[in-house]
Protein backbone atom coordinates (compact mmCIF):
# COMPACT_ATOMS: atom_id res chain seq x y z
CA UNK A 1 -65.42 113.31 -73.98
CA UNK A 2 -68.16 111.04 -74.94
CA UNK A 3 -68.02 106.87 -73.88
CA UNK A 4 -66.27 104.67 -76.89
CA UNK A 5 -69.16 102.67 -78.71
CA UNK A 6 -68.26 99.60 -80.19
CA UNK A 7 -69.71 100.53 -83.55
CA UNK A 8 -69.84 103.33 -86.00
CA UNK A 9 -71.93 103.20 -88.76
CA UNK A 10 -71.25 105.57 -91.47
CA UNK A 11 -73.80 105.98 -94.49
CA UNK A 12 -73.59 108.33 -97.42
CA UNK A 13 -77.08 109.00 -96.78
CA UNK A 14 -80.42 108.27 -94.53
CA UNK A 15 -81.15 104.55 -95.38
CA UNK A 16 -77.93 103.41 -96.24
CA UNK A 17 -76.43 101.78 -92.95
CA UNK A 18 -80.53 100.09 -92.51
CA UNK A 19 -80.35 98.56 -95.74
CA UNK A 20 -76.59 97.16 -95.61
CA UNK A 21 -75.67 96.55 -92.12
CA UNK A 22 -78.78 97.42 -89.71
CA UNK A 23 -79.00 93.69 -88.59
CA UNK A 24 -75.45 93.59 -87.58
CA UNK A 25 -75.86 96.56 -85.56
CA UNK A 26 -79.11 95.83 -83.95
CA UNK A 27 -77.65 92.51 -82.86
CA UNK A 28 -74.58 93.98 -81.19
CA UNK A 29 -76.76 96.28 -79.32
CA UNK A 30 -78.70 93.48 -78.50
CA UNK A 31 -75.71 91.95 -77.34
CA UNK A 32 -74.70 94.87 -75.06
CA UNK A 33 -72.78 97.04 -77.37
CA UNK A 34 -72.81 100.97 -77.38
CA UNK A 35 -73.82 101.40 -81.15
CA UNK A 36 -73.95 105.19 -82.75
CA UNK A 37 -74.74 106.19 -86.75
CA UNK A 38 -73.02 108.89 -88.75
CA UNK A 39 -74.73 109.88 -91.87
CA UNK A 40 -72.86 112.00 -94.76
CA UNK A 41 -75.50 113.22 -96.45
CA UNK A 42 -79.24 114.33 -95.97
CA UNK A 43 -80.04 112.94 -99.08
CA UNK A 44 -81.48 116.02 -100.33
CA UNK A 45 -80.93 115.07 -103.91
CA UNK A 46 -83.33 112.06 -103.62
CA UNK A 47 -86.22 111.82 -105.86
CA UNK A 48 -88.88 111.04 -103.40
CA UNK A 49 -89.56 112.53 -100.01
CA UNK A 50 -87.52 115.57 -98.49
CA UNK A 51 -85.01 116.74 -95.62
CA UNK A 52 -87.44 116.98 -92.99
CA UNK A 53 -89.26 113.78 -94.20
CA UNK A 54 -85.92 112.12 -94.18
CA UNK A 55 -84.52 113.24 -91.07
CA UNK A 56 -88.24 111.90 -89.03
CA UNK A 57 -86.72 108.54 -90.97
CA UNK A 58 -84.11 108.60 -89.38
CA UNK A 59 -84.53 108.92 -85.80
CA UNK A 60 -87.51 106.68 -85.87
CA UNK A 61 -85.13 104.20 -87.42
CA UNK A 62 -82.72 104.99 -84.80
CA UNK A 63 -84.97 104.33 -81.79
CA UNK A 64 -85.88 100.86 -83.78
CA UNK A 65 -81.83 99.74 -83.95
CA UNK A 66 -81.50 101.18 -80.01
CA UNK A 67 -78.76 103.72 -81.10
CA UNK A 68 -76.84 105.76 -78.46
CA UNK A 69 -76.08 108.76 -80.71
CA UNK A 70 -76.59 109.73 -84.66
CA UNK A 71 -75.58 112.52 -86.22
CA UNK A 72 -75.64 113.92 -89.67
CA UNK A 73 -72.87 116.16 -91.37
CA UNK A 74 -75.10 118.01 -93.63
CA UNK A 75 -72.33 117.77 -96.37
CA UNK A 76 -73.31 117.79 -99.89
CA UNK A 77 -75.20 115.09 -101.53
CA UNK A 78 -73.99 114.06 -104.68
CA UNK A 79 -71.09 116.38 -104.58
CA UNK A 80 -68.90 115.88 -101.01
CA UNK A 81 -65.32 115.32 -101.73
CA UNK A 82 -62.52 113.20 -100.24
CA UNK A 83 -60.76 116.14 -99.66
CA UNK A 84 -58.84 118.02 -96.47
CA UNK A 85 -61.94 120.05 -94.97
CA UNK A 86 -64.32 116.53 -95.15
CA UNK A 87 -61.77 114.16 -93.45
CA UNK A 88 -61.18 116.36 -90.30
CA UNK A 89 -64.87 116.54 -89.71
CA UNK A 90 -65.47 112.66 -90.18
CA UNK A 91 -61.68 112.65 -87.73
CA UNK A 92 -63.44 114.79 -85.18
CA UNK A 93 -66.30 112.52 -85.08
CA UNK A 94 -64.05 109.18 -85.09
CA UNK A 95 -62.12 110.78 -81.93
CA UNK A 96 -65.00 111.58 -80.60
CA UNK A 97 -66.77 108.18 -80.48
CA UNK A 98 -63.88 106.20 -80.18
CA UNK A 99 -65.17 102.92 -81.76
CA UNK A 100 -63.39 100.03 -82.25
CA UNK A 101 -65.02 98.81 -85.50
CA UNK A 102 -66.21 101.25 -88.32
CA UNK A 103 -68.81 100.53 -90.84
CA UNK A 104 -69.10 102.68 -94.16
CA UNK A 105 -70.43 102.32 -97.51
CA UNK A 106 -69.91 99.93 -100.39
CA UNK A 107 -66.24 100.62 -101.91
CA UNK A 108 -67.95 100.92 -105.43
CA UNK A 109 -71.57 100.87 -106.01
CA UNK A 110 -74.24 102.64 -108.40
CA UNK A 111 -74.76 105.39 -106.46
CA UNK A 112 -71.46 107.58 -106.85
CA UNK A 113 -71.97 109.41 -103.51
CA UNK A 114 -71.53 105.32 -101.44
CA UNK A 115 -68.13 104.80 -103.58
CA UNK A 116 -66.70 108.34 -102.38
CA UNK A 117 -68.32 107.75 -98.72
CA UNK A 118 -66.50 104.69 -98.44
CA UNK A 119 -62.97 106.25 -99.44
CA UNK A 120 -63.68 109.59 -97.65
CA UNK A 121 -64.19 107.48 -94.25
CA UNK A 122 -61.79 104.99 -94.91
CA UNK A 123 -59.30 107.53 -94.91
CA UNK A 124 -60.11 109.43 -91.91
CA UNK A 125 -60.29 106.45 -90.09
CA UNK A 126 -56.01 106.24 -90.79
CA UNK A 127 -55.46 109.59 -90.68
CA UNK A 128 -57.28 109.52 -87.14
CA UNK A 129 -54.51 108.05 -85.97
CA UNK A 130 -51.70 110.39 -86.86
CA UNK A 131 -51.44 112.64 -83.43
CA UNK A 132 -49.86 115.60 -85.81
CA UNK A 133 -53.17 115.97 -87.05
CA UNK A 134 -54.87 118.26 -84.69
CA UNK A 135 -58.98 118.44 -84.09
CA UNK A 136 -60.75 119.65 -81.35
CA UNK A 137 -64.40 118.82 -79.93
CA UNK A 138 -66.37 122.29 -78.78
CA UNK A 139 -63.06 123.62 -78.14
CA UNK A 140 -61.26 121.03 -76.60
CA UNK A 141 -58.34 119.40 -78.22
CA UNK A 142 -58.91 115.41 -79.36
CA UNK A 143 -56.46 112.96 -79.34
CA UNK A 144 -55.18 110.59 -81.50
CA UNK A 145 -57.71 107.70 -81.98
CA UNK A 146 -57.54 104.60 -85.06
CA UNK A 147 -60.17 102.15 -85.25
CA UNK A 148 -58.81 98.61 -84.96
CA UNK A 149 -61.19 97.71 -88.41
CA UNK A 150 -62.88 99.34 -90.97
CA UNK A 151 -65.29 96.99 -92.85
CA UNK A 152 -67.63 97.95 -95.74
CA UNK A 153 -71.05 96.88 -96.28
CA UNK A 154 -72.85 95.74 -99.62
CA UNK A 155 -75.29 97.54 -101.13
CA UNK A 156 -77.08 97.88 -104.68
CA UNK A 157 -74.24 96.06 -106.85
CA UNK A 158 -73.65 92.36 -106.47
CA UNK A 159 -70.62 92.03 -104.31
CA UNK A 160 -69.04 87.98 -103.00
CA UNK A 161 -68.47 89.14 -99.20
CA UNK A 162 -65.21 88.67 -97.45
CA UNK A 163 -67.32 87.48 -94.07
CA UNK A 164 -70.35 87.43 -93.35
CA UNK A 165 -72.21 88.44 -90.01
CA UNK A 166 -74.93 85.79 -88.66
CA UNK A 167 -78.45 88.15 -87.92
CA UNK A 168 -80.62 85.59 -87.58
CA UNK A 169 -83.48 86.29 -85.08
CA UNK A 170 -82.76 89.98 -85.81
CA UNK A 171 -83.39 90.41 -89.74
CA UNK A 172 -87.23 91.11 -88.67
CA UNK A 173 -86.00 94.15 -87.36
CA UNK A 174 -83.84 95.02 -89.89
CA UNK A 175 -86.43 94.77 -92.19
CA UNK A 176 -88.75 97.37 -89.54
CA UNK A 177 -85.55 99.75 -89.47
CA UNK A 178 -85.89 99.92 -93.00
CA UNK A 179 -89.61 100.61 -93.71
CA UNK A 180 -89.20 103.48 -91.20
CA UNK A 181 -88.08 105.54 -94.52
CA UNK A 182 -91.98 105.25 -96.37
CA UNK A 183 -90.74 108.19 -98.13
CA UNK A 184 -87.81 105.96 -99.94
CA UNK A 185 -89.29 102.41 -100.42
CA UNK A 186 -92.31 100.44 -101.76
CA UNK A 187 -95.68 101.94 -100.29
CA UNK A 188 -99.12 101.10 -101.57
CA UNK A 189 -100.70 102.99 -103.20
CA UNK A 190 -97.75 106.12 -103.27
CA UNK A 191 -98.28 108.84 -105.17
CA UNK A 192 -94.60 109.13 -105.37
CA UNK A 193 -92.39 109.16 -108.08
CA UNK A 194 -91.06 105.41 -109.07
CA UNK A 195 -87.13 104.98 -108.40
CA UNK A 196 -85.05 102.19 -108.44
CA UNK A 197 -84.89 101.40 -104.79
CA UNK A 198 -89.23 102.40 -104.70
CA UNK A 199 -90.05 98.90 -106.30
CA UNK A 200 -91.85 96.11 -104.40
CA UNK A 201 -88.78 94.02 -106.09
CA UNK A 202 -86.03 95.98 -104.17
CA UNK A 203 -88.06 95.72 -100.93
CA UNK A 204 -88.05 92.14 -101.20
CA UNK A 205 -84.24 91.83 -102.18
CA UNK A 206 -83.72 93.79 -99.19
CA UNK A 207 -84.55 90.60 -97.37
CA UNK A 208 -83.69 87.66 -99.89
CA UNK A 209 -80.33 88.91 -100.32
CA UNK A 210 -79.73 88.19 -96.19
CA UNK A 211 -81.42 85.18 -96.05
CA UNK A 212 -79.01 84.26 -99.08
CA UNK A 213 -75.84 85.36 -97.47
CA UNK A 214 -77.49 83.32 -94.43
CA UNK A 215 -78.00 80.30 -96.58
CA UNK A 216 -74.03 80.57 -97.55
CA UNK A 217 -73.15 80.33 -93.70
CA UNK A 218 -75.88 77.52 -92.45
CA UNK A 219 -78.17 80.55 -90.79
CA UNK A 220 -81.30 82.03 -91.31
CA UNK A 221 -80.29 85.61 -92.19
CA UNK A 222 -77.13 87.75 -92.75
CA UNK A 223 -74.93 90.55 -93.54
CA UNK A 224 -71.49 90.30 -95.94
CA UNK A 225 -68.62 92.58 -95.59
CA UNK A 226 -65.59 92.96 -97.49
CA UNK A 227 -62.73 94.52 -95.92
CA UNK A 228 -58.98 95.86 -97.22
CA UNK A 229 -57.35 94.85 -94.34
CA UNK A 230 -56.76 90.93 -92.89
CA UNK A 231 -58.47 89.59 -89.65
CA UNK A 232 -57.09 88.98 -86.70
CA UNK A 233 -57.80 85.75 -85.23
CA UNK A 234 -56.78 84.92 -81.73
CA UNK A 235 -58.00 81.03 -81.87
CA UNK A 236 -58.68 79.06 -84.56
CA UNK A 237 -61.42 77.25 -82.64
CA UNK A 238 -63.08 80.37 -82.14
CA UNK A 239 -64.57 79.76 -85.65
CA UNK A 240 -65.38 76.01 -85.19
């Protein structure tokens, strides 16, 4: 059995969780938090770059955000399904980790495969809590585990957050976490193919859009969430 982190990150694919919630995980591991990253996908369907490429992106990223654990699930890009066989691997990994927060993908974006990520983990995360569903980790059986929240981050398409997660001081970093994948976003001089997400332009949203959400809060940087389920407060002060 592994320790509980405090945070699981799930992305559809390699660059997802950097570009819509890396700030608010390097800050809780700043803060002392056991942090890990699940990604869907490989991303194998991408125009630029490839597996291997993709998966040195990720682990240098990884060492930049001070991760415990990530893992990848290989499933399909562009064609995983919510289905049966994907939720009880995503339900092994939630019992596994034991977090009390989870982080996926946008509910509905442009990219098809972060709308079905987002529903696909969602689900597991409830269905991780029904003990008739059985999973086992190398051959041992799991139990029962439900993470208290599930909160989505925003990604290509303009979405008004439910909350939004102060990262100033860390957005710097964020912004390092991201430019670990060269393969993915703007490089002088690239011989790459040109995609949406390649541009100079996107690069630079990456970080107006969280100094914009940190405008909207009085801070210098952060990251908005929106979330199906209400908060639970324990004192209103807490917020004052």
């Amino acid at each position: 059995m592994s320790s509980p982190v405090a945070l699981l990150a799930f992305g559809a694919h390699p660059d997802d969780v950097e570009l819509g919630c890396s700030g608010t995980l390097i800050k809780a591991v700043a803060n002392g938090k056991r942090v890990a990253v699940i990604d869907l996908t490989q991303g194998e369907l991408g125009t630029r770059g490839d597996v291997p490429t993709r998966q040195k992106e990720a682990a240098a990223a990884a060492s930049i955000m001070g991760l415990v654990a990530r893992e990848n699930l290989g499933f399909r890009d562009g064609f995983f399904t919510n289905d049966e066989q994907h939720q009880l691997e995503v339900i092994e990994k939630i019992r596994y980790y034991r977090p009390d927060v989870v982080l996926c993908n946008a509910e509905s974006d442009r990219h098809i495969d972060h709308g079905r990520g987002a529903a696909l983990v969602a689900d597991a995360c409830f269905l991780s809590g029904l003990s008739k569903i059985t999973t086992t980790h190398q051959g041992i059986p799991q139990q029962a585990w439900r993470p208290r929240y599930v909160f989505h981050y925003i990604q290509w398409n303009e979405v008004v957050p439910n909350f939004i997660v102060d990262i100033s001081g860390y957005l710097e970093k964020k912004m390092e976490a991201v430019q670990a994948y060269s393969s993915q976003f703007y490089t002088p001089n690239s011989k790459e193919k040109s995609t949406p997400i390649s541009s100079k332009n996107f690069l630079a949203s990456v970080q107006y859009r969280a100094e914009n959400f940190g405008r909207l809060i009085g801070a210098a940087a952060g990251e908005g969430f929106t979330t199906q389920q209400p908060l639970a407060i324990d004192d209103i002060n807490s917020w004052l």
